[in-house]
C-alpha atoms as a PDB file:
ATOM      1  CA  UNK A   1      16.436  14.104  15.089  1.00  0.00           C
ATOM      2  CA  UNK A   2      13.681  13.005  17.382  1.00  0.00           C
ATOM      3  CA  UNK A   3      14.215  13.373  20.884  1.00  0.00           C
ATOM      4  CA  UNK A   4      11.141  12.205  23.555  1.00  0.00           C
ATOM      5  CA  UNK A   5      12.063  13.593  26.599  1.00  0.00           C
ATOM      6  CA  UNK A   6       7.974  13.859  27.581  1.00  0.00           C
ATOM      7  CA  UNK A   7       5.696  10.635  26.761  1.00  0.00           C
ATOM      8  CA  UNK A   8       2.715  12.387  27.748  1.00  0.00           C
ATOM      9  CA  UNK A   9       1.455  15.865  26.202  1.00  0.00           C
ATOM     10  CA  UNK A  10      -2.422  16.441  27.017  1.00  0.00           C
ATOM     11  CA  UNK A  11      -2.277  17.639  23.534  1.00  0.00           C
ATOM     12  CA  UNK A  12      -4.868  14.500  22.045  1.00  0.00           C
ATOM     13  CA  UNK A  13      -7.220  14.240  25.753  1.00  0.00           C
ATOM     14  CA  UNK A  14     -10.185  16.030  22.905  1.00  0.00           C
ATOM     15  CA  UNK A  15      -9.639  12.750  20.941  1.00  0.00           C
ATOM     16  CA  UNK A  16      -7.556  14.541  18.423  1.00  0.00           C
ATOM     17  CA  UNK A  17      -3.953  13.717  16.999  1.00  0.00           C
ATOM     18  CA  UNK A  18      -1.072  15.690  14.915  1.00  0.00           C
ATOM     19  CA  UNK A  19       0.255  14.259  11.850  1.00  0.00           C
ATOM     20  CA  UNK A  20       3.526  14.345  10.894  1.00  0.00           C
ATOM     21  CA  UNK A  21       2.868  17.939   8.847  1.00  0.00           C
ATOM     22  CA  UNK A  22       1.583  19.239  12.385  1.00  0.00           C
ATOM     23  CA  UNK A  23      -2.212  19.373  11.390  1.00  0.00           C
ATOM     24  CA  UNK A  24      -4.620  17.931  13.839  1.00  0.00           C
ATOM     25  CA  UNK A  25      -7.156  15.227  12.945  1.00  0.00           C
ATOM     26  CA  UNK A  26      -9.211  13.015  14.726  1.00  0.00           C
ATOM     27  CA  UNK A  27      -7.694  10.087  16.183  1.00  0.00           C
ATOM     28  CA  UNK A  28     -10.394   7.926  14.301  1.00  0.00           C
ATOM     29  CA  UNK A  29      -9.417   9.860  10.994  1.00  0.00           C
ATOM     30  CA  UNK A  30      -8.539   7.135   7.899  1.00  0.00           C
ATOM     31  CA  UNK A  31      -5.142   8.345   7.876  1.00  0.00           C
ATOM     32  CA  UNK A  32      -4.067   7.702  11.888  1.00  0.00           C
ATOM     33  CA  UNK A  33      -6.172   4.070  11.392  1.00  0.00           C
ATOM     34  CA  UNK A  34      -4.060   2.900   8.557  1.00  0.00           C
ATOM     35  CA  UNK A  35      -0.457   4.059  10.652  1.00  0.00           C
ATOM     36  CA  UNK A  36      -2.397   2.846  13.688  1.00  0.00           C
ATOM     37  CA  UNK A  37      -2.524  -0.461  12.188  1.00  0.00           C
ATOM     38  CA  UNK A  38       1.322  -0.589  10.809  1.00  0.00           C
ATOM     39  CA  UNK A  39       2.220  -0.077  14.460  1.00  0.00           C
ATOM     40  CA  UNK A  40       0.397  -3.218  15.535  1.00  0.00           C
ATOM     41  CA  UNK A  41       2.074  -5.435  12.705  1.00  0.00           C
ATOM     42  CA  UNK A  42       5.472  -4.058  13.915  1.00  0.00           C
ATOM     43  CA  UNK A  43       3.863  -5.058  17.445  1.00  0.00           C
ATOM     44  CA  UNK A  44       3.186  -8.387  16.272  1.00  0.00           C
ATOM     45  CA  UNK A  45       6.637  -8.955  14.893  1.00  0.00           C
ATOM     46  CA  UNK A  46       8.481  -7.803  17.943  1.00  0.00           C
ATOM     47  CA  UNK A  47       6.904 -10.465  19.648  1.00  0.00           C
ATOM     48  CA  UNK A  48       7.703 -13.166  16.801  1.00  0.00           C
ATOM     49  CA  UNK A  49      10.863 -12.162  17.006  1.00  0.00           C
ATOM     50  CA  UNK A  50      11.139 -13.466  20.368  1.00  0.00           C
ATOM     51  CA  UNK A  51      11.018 -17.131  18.698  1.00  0.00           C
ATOM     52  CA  UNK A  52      13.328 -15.933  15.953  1.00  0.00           C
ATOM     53  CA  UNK A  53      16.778 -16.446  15.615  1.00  0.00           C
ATOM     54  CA  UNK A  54      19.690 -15.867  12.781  1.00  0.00           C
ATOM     55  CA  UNK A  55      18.891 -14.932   9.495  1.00  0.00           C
ATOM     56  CA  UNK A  56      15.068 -14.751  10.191  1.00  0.00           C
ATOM     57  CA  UNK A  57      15.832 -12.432  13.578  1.00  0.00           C
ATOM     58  CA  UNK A  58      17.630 -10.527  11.605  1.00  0.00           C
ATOM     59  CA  UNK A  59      15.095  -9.826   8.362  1.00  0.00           C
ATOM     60  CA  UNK A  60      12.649  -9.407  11.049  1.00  0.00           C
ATOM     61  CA  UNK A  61      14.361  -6.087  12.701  1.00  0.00           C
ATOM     62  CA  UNK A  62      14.767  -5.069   9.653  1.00  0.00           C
ATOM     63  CA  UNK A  63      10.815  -5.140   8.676  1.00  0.00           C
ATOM     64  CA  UNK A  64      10.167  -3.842  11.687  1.00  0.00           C
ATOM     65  CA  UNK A  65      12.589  -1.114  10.813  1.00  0.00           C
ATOM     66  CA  UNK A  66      10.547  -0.493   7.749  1.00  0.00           C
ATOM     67  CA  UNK A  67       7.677  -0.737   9.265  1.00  0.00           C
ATOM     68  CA  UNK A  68       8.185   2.645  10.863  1.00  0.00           C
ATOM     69  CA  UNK A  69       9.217   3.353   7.420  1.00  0.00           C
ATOM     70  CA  UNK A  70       5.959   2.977   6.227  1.00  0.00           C
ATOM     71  CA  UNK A  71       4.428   4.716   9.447  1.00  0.00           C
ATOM     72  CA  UNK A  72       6.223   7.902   8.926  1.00  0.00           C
ATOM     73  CA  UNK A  73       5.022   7.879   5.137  1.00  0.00           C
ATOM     74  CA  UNK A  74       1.333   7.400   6.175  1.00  0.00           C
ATOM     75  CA  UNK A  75       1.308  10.232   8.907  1.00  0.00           C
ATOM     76  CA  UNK A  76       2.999  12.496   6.178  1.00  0.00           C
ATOM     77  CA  UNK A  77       0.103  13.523   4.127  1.00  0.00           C
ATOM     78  CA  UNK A  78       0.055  16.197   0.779  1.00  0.00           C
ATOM     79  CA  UNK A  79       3.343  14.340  -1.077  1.00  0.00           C
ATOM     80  CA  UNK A  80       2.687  17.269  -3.473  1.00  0.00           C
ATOM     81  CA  UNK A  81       4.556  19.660  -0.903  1.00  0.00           C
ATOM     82  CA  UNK A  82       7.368  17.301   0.109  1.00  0.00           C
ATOM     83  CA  UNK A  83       9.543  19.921  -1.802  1.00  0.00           C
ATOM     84  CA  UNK A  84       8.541  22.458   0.564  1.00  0.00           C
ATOM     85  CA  UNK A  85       9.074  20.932   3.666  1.00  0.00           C
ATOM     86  CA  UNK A  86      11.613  22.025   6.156  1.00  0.00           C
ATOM     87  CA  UNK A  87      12.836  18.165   6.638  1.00  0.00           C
ATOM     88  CA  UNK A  88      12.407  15.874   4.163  1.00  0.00           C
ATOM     89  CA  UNK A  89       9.426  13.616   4.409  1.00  0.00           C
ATOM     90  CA  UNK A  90      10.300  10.028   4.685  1.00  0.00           C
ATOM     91  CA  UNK A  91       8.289   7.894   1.746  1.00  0.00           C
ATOM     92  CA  UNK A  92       8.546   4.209   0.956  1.00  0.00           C
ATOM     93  CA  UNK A  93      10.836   3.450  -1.784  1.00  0.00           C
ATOM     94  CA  UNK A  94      10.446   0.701  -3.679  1.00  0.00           C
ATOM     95  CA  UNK A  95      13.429  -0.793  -2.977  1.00  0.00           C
ATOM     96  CA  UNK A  96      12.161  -1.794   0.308  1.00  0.00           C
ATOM     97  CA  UNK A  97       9.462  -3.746  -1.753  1.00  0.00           C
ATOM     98  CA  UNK A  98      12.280  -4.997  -3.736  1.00  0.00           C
ATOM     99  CA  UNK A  99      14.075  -6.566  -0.994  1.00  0.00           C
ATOM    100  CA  UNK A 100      10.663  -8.078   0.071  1.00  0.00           C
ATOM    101  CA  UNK A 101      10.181  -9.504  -2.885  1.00  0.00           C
ATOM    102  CA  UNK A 102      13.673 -10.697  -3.457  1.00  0.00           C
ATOM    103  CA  UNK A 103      13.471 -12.819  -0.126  1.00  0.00           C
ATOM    104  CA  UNK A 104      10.114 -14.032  -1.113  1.00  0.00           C
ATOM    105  CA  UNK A 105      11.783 -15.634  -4.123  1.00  0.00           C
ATOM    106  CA  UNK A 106      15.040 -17.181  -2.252  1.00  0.00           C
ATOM    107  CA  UNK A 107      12.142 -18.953   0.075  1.00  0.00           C
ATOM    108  CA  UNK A 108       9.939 -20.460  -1.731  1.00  0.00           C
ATOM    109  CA  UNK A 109      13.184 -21.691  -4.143  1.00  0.00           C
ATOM    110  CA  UNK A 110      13.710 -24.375  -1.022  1.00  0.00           C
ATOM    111  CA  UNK A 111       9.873 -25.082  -0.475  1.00  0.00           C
ATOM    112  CA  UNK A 112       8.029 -27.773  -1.851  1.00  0.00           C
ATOM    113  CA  UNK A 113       5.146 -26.110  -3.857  1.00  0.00           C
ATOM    114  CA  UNK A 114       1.649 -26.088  -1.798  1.00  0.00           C
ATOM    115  CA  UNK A 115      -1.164 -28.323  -2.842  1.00  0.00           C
ATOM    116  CA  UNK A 116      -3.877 -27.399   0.158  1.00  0.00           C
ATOM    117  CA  UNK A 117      -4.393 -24.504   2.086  1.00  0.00           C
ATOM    118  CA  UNK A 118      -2.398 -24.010   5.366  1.00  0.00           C
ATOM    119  CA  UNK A 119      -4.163 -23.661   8.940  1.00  0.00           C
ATOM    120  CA  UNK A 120      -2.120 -20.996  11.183  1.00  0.00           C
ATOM    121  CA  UNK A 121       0.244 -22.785  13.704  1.00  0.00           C
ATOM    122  CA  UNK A 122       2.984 -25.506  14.191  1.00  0.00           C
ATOM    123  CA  UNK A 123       5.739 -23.540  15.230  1.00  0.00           C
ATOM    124  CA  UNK A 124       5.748 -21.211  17.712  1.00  0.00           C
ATOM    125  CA  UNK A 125       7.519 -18.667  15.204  1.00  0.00           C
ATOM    126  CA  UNK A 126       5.239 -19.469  12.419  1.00  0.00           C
ATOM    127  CA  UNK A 127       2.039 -19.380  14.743  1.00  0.00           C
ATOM    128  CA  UNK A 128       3.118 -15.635  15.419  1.00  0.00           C
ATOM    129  CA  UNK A 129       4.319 -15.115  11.991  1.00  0.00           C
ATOM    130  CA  UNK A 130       0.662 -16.175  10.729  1.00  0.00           C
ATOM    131  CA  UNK A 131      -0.589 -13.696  13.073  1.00  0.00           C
ATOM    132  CA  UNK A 132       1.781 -10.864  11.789  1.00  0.00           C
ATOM    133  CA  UNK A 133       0.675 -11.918   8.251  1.00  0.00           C
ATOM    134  CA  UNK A 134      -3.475 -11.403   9.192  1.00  0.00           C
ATOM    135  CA  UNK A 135      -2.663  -7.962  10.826  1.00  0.00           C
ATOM    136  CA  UNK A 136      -0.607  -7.000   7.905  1.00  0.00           C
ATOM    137  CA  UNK A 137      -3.226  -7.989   5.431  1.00  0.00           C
ATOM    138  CA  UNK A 138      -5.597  -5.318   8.307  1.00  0.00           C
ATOM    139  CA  UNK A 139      -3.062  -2.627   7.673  1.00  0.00           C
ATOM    140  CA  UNK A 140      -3.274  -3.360   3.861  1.00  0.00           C
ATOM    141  CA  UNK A 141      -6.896  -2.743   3.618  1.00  0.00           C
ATOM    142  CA  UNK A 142      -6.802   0.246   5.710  1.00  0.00           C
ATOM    143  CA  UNK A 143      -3.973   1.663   3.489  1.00  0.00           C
ATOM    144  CA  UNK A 144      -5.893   1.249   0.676  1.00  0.00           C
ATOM    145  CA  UNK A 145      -9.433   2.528   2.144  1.00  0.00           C
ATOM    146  CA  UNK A 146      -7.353   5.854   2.819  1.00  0.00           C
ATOM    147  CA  UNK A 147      -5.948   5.957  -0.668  1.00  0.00           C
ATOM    148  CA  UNK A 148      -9.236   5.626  -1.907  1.00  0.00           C
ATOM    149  CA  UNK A 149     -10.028   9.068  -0.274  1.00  0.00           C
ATOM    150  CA  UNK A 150      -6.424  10.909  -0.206  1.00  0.00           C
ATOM    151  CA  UNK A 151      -3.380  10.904  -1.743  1.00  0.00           C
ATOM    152  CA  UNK A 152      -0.867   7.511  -0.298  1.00  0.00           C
ATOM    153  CA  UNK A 153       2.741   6.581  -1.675  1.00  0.00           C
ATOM    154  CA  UNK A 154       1.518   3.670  -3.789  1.00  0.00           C
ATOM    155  CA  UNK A 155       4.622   1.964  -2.694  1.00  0.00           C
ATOM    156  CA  UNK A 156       3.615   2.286   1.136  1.00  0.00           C
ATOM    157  CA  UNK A 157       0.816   0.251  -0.594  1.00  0.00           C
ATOM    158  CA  UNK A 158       3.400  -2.015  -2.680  1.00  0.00           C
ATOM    159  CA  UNK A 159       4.743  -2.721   0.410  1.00  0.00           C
ATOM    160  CA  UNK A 160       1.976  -3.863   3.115  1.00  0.00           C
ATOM    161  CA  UNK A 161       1.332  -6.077   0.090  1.00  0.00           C
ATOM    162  CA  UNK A 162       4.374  -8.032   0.092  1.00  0.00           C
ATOM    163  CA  UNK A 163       5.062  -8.188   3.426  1.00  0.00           C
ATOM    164  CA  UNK A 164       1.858 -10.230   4.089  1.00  0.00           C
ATOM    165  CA  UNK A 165       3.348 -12.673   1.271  1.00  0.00           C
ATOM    166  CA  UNK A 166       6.956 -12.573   3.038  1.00  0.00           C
ATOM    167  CA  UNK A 167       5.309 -13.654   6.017  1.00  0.00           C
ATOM    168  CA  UNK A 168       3.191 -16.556   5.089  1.00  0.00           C
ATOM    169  CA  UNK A 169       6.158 -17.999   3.106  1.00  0.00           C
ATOM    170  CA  UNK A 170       8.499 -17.254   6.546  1.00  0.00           C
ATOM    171  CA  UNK A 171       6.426 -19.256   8.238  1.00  0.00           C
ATOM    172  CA  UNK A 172       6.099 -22.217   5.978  1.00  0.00           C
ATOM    173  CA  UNK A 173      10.085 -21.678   6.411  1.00  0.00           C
ATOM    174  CA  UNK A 174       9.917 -21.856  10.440  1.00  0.00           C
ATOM    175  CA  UNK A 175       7.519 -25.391  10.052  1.00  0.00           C
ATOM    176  CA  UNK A 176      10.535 -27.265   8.686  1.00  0.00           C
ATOM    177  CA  UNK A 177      10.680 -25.715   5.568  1.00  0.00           C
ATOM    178  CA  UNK A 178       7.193 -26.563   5.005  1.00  0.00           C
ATOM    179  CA  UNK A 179       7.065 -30.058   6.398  1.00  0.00           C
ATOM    180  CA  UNK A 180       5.218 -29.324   9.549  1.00  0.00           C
ATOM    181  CA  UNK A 181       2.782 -26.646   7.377  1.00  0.00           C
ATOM    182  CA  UNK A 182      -0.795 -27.675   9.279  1.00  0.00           C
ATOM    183  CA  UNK A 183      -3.101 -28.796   6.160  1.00  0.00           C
ATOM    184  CA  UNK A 184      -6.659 -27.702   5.741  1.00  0.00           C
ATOM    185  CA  UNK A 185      -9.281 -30.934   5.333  1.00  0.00           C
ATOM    186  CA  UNK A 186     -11.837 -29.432   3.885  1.00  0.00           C
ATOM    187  CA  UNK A 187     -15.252 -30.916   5.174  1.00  0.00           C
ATOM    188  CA  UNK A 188     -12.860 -32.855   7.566  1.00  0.00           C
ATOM    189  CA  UNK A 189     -15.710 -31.737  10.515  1.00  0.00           C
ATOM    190  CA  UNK A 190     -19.047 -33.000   8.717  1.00  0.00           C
END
């Protein structure tokens, strides 16, 4: 159970963090970067959300529900001792990339298939959706620089992934199903 009855600690004014296994690292460390930027996708969401409504509201809570999904996997480091620990590290499963994917599919069944590139915008929820996707694609690339140097959940990975795809096709969903997608012209500014 987590309980927060003190925001502020003192402990991290050297410009060090904890991880989720209790040792310290510096807040600039690979590992606190990649869960750093997971936080700001789920920030990104909550405020797409706020534009959201129904079925979409609802898929978006429970990202952002994953999201801290993913968090808590990427501040848990040495999987190898999972067995060991007191509580049960949270990890990524990939039926949460499952679901992702599943969703993926039951969009793009109603879209028209894409024949140019898409500029971010036209909706207000797919403006902010497009913005999720680009600071998902961030966290992907940190997730992956950090797995390049220590051990990750590859379905922490798996998951960033699809959730960049989940959200480009969500927003082609909140432009009318597509219709009001803004085209790239290529050259159109020569």
């Amino acid at each position: 159970m987590i309980v927060l009855n003190k925001i502020y600690t003192r402990t991290g004014d050297g410009g060090d963090t904890a991880l989720g296994n209790g040792v310290r690292v510096a807040k600039h460390s690979p590992r606190v970067a990649a869960y750093g930027t997971v936080d700001e996708v789920n920030a990104t969401l909550g405020l797409a959300r706020l534009h959201a409504d129904g079925e979409v509201e609802a898929q978006l809570s429970r990202i952002q529900n994953d999201l801290f999904d993913v968090g808590a996997d990427l501040c848990r480091p040495e999987m190898e001792k999972d067995a060991e620990a007191e509580y049960p590290p949270l990890r990524v499963t990939d039926e949460q990339v499952a679901w992702l994917e599943s969703e993926i599919d039951a969009m793009t069944s109603v879209l028209e298939p894409l024949r140019s590139f898409i500029l971010p915008g036209g909706s207000a929820l797919a403006a902010h959706l497009h913005l999720c996707r680009t600071v998902a694609r961030r966290a992907e690339r940190a997730t992956v620089e950090l797995a390049e140097a220590e051990p990750v959940n590859p379905a922490a990975v798996k998951y960033l992934n699809r959730l960049s795809d989940w959200l480009f096709v969500a927003a082609r969903i909140a432009n009318d199903g597509g219709k009001a997608d803004v085209l790239w012209q290529p050259g159109a500014n020569r």
